[in-house]
N, C-alpha and C. Protein backbone atom coordinates (compact mmCIF):
# COMPACT_ATOMS: atom_id res chain seq x y z
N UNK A 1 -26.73 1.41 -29.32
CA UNK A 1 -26.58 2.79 -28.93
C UNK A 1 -25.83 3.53 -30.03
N UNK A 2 -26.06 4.61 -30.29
CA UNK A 2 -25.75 5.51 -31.43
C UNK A 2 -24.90 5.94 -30.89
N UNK A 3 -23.87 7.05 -31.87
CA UNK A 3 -22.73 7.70 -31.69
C UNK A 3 -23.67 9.50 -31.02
N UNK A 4 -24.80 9.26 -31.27
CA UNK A 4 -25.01 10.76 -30.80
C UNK A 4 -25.83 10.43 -29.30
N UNK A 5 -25.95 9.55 -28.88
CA UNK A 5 -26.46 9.26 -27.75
C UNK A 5 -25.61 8.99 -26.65
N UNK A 6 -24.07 8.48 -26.95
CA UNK A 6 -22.84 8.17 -26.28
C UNK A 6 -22.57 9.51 -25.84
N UNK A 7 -22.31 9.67 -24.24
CA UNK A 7 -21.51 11.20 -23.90
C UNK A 7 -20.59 11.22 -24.16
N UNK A 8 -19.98 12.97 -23.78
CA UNK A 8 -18.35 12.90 -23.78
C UNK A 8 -18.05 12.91 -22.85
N UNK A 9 -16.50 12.00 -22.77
CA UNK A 9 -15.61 12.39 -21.64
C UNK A 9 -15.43 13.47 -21.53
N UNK A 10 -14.94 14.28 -21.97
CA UNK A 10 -14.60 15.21 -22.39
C UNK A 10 -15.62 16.55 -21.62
N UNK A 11 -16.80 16.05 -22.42
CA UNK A 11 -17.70 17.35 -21.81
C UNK A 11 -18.33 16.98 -19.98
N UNK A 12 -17.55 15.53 -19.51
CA UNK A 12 -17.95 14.89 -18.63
C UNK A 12 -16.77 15.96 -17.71
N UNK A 13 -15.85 15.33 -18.05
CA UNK A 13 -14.63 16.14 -17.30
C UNK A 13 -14.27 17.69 -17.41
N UNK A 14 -14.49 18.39 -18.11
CA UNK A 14 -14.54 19.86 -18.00
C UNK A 14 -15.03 20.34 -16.51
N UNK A 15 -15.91 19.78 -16.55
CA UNK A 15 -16.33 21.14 -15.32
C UNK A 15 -16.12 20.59 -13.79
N UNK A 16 -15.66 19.48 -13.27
CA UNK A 16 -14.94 18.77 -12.58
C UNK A 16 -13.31 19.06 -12.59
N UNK A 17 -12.56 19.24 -13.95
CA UNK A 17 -11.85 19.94 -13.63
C UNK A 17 -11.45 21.65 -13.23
N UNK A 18 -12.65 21.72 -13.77
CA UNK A 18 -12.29 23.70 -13.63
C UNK A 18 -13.26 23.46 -12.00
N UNK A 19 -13.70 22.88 -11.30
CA UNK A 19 -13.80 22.72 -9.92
C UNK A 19 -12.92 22.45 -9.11
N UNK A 20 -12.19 21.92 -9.49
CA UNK A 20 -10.89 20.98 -9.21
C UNK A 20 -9.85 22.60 -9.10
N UNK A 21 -9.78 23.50 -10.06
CA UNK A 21 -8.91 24.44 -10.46
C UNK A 21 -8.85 25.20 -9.75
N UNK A 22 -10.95 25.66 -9.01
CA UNK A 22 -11.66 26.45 -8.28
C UNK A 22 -10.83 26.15 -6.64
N UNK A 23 -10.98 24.84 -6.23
CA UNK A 23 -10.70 24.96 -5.03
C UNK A 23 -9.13 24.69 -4.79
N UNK A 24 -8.37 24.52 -6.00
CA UNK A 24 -6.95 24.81 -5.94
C UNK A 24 -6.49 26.51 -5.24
N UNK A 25 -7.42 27.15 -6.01
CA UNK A 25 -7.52 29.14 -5.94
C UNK A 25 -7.77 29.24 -4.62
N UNK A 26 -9.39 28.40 -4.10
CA UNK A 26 -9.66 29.27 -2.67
C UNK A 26 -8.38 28.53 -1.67
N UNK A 27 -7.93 27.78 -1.95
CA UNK A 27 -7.37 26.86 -0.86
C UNK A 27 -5.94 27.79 -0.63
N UNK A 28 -5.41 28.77 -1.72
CA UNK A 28 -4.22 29.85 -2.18
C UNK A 28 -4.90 30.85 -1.80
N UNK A 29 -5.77 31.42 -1.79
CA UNK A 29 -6.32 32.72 -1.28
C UNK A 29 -6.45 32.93 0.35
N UNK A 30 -7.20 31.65 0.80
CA UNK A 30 -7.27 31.32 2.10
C UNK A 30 -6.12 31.25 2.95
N UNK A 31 -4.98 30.59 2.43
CA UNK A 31 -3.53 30.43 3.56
C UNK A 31 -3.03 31.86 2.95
N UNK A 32 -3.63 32.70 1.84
CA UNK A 32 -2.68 34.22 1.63
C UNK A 32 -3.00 35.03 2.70
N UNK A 33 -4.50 35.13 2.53
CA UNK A 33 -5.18 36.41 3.23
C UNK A 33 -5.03 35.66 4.76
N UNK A 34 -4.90 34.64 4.68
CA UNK A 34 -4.47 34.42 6.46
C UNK A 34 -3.12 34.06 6.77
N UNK A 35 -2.55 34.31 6.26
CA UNK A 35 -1.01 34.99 6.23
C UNK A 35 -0.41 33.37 6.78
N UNK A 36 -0.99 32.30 6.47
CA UNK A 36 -1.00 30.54 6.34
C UNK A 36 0.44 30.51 5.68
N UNK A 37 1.65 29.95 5.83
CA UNK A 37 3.16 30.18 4.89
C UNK A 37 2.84 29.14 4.98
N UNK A 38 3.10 28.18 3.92
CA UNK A 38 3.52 26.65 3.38
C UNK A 38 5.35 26.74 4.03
N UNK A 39 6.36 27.61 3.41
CA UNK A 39 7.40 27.59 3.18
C UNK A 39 7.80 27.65 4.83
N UNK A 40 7.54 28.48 5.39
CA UNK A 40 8.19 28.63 7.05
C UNK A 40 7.36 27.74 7.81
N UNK A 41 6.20 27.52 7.71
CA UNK A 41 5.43 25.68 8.48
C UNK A 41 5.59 24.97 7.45
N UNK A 42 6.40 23.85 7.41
CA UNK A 42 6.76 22.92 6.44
C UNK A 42 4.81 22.00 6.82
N UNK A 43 4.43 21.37 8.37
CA UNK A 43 3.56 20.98 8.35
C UNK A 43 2.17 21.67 7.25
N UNK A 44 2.25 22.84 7.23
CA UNK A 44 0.97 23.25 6.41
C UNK A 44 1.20 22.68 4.94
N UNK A 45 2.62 23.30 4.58
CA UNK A 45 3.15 22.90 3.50
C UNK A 45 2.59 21.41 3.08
N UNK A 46 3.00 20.26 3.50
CA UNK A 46 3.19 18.94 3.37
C UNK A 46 1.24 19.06 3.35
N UNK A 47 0.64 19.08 4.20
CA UNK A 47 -0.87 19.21 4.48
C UNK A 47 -1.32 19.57 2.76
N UNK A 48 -0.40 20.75 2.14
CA UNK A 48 -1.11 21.37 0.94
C UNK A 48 -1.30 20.37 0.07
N UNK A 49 0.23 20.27 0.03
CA UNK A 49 1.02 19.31 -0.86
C UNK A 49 0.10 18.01 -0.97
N UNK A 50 0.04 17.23 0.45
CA UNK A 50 -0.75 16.03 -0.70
C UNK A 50 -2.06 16.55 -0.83
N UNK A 51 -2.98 17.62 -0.22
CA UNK A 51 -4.63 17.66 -1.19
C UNK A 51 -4.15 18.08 -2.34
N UNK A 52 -3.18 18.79 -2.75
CA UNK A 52 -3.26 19.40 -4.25
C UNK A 52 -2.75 17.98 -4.90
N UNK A 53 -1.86 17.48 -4.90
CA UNK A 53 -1.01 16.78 -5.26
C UNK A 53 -1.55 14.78 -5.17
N UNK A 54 -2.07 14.51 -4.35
CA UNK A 54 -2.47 13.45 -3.93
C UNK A 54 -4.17 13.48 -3.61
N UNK A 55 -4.94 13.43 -2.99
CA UNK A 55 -5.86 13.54 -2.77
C UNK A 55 -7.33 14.32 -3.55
N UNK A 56 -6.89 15.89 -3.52
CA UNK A 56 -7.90 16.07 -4.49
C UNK A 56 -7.51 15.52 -6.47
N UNK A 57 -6.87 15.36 -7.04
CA UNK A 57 -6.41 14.88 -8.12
C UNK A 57 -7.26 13.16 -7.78
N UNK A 58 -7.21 12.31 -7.19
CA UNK A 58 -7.72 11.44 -6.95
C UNK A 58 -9.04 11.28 -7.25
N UNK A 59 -10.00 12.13 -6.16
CA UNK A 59 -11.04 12.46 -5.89
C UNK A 59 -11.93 12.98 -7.05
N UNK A 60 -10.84 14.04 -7.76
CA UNK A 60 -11.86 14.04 -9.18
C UNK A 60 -11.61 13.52 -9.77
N UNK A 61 -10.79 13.39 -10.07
CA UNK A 61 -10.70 12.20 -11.11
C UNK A 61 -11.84 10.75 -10.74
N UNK A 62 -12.04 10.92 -9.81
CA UNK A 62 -13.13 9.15 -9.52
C UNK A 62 -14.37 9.99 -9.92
N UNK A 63 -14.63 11.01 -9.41
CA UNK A 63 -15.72 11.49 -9.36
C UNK A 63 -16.15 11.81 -11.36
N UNK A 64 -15.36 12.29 -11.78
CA UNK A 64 -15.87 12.67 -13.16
C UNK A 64 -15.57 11.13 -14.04
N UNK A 65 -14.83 10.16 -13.54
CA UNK A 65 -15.10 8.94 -14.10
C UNK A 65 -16.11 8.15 -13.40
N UNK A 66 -16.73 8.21 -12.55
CA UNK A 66 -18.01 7.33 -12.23
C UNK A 66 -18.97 8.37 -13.11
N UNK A 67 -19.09 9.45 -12.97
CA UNK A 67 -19.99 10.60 -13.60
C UNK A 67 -20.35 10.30 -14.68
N UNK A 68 -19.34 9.98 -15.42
CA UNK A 68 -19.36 9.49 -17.20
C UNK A 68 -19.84 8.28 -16.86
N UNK A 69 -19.66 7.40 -16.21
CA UNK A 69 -19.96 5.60 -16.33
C UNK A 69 -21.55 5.80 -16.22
N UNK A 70 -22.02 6.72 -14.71
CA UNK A 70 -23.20 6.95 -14.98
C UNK A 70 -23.96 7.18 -15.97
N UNK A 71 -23.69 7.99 -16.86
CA UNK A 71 -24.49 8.45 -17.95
C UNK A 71 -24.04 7.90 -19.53
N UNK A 72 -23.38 6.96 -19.00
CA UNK A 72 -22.77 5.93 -19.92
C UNK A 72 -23.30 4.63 -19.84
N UNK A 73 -24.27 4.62 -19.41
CA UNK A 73 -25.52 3.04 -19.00
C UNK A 73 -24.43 2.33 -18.33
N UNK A 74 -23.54 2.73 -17.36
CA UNK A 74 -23.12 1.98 -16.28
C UNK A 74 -21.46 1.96 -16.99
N UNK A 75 -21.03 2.43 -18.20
CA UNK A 75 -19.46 1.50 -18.37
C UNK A 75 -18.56 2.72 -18.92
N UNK A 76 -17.73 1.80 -18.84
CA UNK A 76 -16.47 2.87 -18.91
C UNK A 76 -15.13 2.01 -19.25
N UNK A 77 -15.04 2.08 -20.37
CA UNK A 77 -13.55 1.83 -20.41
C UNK A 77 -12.26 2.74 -20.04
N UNK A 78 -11.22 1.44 -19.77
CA UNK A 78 -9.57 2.12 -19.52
C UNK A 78 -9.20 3.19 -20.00
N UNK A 79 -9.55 3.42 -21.37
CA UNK A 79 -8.96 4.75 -22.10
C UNK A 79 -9.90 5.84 -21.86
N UNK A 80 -11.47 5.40 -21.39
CA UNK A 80 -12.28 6.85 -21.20
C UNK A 80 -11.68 7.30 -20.27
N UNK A 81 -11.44 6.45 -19.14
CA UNK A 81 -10.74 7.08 -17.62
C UNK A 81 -9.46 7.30 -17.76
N UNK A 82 -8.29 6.92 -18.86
CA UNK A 82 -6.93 8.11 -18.79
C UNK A 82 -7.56 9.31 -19.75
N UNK A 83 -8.47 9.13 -20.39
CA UNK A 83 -8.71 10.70 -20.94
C UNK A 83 -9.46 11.32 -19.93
N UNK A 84 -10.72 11.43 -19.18
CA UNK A 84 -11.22 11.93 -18.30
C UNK A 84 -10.33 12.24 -17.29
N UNK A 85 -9.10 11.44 -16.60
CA UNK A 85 -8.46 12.16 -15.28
C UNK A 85 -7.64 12.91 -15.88
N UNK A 86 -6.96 12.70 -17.02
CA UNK A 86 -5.72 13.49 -17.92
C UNK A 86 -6.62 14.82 -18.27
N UNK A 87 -7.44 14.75 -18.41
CA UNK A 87 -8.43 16.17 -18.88
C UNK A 87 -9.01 17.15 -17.31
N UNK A 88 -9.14 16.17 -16.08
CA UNK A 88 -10.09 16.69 -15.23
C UNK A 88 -8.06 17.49 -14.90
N UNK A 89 -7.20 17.03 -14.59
CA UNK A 89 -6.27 17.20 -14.16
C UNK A 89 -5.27 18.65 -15.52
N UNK A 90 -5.70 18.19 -16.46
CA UNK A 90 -4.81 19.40 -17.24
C UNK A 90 -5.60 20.84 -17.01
N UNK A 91 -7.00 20.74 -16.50
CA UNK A 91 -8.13 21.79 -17.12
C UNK A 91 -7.93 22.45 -14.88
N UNK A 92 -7.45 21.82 -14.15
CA UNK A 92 -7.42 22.26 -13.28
C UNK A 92 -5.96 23.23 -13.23
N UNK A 93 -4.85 22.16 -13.61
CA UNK A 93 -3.76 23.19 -13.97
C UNK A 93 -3.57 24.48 -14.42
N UNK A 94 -4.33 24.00 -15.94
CA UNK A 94 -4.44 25.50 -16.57
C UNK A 94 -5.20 26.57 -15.88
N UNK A 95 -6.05 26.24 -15.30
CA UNK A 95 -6.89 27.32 -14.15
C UNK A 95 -6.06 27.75 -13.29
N UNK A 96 -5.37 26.94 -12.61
CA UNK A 96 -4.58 27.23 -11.24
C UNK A 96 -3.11 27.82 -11.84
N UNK A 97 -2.30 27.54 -12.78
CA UNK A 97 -0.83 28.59 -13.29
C UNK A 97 -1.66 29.88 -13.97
N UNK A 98 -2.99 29.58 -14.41
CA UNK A 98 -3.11 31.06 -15.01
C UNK A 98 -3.62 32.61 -13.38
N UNK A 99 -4.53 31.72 -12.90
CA UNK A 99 -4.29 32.49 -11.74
C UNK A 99 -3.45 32.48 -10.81
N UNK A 100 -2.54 32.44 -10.85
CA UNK A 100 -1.00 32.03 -10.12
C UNK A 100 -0.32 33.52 -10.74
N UNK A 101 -0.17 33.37 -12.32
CA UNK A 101 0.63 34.49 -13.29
C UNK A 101 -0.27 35.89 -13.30
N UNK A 102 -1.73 35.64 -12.70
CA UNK A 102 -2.38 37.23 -12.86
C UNK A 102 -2.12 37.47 -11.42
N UNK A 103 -2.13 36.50 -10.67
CA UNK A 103 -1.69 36.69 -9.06
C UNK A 103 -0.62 37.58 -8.87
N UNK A 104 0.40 36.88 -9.56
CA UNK A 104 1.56 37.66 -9.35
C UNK A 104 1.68 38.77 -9.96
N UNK A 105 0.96 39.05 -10.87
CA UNK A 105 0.93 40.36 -12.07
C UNK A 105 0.24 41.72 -10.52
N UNK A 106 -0.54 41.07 -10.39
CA UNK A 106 -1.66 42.19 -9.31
C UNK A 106 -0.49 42.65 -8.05
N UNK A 107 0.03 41.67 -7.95
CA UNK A 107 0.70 41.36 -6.24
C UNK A 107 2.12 41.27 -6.69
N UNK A 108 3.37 42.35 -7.24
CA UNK A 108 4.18 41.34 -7.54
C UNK A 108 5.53 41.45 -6.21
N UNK A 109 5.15 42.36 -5.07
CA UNK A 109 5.55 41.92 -3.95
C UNK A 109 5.32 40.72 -3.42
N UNK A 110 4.69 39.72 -3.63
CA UNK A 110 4.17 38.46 -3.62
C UNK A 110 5.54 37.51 -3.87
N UNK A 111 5.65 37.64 -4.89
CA UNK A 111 7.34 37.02 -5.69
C UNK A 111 8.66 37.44 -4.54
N UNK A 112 8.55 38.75 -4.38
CA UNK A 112 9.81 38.93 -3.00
C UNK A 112 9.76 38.30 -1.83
N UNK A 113 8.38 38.36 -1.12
CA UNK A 113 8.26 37.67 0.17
C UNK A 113 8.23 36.26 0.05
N UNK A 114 8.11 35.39 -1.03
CA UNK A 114 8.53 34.21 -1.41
C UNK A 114 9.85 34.12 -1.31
N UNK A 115 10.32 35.04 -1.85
CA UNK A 115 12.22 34.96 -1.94
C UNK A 115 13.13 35.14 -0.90
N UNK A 116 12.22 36.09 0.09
CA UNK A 116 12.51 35.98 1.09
C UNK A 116 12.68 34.99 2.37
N UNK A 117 11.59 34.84 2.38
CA UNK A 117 10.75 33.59 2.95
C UNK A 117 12.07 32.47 2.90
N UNK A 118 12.25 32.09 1.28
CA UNK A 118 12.91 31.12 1.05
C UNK A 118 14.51 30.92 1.35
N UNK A 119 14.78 32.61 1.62
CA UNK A 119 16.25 33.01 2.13
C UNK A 119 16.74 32.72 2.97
N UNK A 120 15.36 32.70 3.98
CA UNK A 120 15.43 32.43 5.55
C UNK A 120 15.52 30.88 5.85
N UNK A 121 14.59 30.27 5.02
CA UNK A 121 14.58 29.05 5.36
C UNK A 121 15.95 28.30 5.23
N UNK A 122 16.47 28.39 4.03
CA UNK A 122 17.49 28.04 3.04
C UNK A 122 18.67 28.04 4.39
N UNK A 123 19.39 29.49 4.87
CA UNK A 123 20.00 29.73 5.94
C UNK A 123 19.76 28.82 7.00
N UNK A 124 18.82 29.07 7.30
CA UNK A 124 18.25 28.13 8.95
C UNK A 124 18.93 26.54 8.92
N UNK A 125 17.99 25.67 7.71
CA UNK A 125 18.05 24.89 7.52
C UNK A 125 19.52 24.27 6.63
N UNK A 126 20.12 25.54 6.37
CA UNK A 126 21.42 24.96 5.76
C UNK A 126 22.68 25.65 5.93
N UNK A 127 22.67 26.33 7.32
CA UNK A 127 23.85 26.86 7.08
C UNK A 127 24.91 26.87 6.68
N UNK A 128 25.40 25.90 5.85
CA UNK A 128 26.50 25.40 5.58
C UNK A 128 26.52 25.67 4.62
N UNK A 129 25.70 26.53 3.75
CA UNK A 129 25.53 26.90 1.78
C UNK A 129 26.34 28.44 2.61
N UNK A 130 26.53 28.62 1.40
CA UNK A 130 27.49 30.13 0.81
C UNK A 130 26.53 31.07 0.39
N UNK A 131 26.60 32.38 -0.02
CA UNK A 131 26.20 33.08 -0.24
C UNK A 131 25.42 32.91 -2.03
N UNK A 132 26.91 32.40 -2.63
CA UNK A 132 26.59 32.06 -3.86
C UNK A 132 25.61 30.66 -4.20
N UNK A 133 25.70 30.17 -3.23
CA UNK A 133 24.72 29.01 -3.64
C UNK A 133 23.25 29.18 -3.09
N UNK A 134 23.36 30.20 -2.20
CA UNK A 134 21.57 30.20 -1.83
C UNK A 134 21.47 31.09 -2.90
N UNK A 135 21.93 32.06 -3.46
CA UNK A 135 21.73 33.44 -4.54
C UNK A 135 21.19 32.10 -5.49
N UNK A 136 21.91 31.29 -6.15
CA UNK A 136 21.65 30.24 -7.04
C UNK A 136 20.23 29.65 -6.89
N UNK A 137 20.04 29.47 -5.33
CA UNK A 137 18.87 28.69 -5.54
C UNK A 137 17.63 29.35 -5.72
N UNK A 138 17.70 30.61 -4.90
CA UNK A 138 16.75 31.82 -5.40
C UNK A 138 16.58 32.36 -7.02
N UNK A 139 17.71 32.37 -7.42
CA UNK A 139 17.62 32.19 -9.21
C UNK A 139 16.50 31.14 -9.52
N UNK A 140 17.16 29.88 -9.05
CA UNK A 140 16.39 29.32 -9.96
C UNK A 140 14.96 28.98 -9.46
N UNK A 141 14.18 29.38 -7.84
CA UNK A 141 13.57 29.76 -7.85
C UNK A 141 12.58 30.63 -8.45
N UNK A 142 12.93 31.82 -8.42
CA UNK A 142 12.37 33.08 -9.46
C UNK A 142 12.16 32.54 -11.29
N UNK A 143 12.95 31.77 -11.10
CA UNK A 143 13.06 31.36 -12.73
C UNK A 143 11.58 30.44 -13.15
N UNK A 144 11.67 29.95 -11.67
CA UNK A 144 10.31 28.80 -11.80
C UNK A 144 8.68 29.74 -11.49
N UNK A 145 9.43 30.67 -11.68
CA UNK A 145 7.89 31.71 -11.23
C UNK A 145 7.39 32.49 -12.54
N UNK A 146 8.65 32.42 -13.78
CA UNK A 146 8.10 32.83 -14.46
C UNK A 146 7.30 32.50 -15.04
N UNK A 147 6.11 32.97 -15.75
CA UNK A 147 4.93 32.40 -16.53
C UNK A 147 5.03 31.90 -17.45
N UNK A 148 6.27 31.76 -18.36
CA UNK A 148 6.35 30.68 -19.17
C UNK A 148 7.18 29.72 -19.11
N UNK A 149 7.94 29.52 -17.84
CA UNK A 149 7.62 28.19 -17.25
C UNK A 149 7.05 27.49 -16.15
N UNK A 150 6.06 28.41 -15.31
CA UNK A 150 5.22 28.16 -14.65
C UNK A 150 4.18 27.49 -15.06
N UNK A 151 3.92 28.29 -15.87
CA UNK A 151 2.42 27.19 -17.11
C UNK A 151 2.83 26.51 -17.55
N UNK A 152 4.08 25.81 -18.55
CA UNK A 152 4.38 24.45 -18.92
C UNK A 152 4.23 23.50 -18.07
N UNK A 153 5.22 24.30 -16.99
CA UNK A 153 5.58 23.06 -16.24
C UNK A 153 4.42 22.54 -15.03
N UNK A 154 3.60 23.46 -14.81
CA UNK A 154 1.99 23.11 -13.75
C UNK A 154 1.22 21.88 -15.21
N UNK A 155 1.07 22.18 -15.76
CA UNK A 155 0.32 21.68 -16.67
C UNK A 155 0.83 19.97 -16.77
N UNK A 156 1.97 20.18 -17.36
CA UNK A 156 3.11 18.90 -17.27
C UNK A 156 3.02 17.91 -15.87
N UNK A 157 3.21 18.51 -15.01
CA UNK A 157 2.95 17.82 -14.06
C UNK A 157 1.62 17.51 -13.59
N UNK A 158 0.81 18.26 -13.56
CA UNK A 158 -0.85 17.64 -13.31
C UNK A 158 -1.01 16.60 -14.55
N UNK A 159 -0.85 16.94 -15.46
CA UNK A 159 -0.86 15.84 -16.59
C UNK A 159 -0.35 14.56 -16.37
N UNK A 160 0.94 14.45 -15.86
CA UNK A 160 1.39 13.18 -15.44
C UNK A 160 0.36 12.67 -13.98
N UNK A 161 0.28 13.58 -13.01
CA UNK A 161 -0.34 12.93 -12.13
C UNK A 161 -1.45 12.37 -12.13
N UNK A 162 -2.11 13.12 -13.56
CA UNK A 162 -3.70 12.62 -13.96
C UNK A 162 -3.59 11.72 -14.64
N UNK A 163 -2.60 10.87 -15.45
CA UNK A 163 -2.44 9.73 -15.35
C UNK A 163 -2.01 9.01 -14.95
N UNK A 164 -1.11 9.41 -13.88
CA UNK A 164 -0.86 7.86 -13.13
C UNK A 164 -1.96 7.31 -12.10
N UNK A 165 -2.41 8.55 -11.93
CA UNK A 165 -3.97 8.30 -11.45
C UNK A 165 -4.85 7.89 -11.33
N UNK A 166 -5.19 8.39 -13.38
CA UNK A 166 -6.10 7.54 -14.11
C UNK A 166 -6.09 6.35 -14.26
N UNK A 167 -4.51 6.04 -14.32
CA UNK A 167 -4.40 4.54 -14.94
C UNK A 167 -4.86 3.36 -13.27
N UNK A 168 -4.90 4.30 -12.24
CA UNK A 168 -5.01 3.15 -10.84
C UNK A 168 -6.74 3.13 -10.60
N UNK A 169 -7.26 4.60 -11.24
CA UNK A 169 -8.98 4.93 -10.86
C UNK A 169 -9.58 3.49 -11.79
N UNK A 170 -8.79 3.80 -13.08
CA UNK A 170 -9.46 3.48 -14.13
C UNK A 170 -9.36 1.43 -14.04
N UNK A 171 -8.46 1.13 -13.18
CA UNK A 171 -8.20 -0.19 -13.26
C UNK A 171 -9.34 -0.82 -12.02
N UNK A 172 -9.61 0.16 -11.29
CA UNK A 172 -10.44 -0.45 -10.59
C UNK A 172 -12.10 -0.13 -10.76
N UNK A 173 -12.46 0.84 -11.66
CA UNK A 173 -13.81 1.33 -12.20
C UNK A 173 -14.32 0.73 -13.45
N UNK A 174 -13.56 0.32 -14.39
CA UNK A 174 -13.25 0.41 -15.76
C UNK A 174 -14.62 -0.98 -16.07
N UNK A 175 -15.64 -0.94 -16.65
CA UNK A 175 -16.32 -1.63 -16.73
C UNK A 175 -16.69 -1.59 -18.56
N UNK A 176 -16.04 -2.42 -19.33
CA UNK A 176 -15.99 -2.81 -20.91
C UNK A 176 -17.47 -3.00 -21.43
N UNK A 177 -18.20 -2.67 -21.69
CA UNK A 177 -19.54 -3.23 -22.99
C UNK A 177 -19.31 -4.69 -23.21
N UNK A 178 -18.36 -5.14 -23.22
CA UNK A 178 -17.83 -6.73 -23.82
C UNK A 178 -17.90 -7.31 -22.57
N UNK A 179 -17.78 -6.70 -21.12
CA UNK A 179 -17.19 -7.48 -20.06
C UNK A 179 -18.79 -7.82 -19.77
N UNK A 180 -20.07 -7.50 -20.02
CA UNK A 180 -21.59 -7.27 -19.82
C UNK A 180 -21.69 -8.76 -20.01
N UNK A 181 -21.41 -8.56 -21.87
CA UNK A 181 -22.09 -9.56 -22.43
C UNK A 181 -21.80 -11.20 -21.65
């Protein structure tokens, strides 16, 4: 097999991750416009938390590494599958903090009722903080909303999760050219 006949990971995982990115958005649009709070139902919250976080990250990631094995006459090595989930997983990030930062640009009452939101909870659940220490945590809240460290740090972390991911997809998919013979 030739080098121009071999696919890319690469061009394997692109559009699996910007799907991946896609239903990060509707899944944020859907609990907005239905007024759905993660922060005041911790249950929805936790529900989000592992599809974004656990589950869908999984899911594509298998899906755009069998995808490639397919059109790879059946194989796939260890390193195609940490580059394919590390790629399906950075390319969803970058989709999901960039519409996150135009989100908030359009909406930036959006950012208060978060702060709010989080005021209330903070109180409820802790009455025992001070004035100065919930102010603190709302700082550093807001701080995490800004867009340049919102995008590092979304990116950073899907990145890690797409490989620790990769490295569990890839140990159980991972089929070598050598392992054939």
């Amino acid at each position: 097999m030739s080098e121009e006949t071999t696919p890319s990971v690469v061009k394997s995982a692109l559009p699996i991750g910007l799907l991946f990115g896609i239903i990060m958005i509707l899944e944020f649009i859907v609990s907005y416009v239905m007024n759905i709070d993660p922060i005041t139902t911790p249950e929805i919250g936790t529900i989000m938390n592992t599809a974004n976080y656990f589950l869908l990250p999984v899911l594509f990631i298998s899906i755009a590494c069998n995808g490639y094995k397919k059109s790879n006459f059946g194989f796939i090595s260890f390193g195609e599958c940490l580059k394919g989930g590390v790629i399906v997983c950075l390319i969803a990030a970058l989709v999901y903090s960039l519409f996150s930062v135009v989100f908030n640009m359009i909406f930036p009452e959006f950012i208060d009722e978060i702060l709010v939101k989080t005021r209330a909870v903070l109180i409820a659940k802790s009455p025992e903080m001070t004035s100065d220490q919930i102010n603190m945590a709302l700082d550093y809240t807001k701080k995490f909303m800004n867009p340049a460290i919102l995008i590092p740090i979304t990116i950073l972390m899907y990145a890690f999760l797409g490989l620790i991911y990769s490295l569990i997809v890839g140990a159980i998919i991972k089929k070598d050219k050598l392992q054939s013979l």
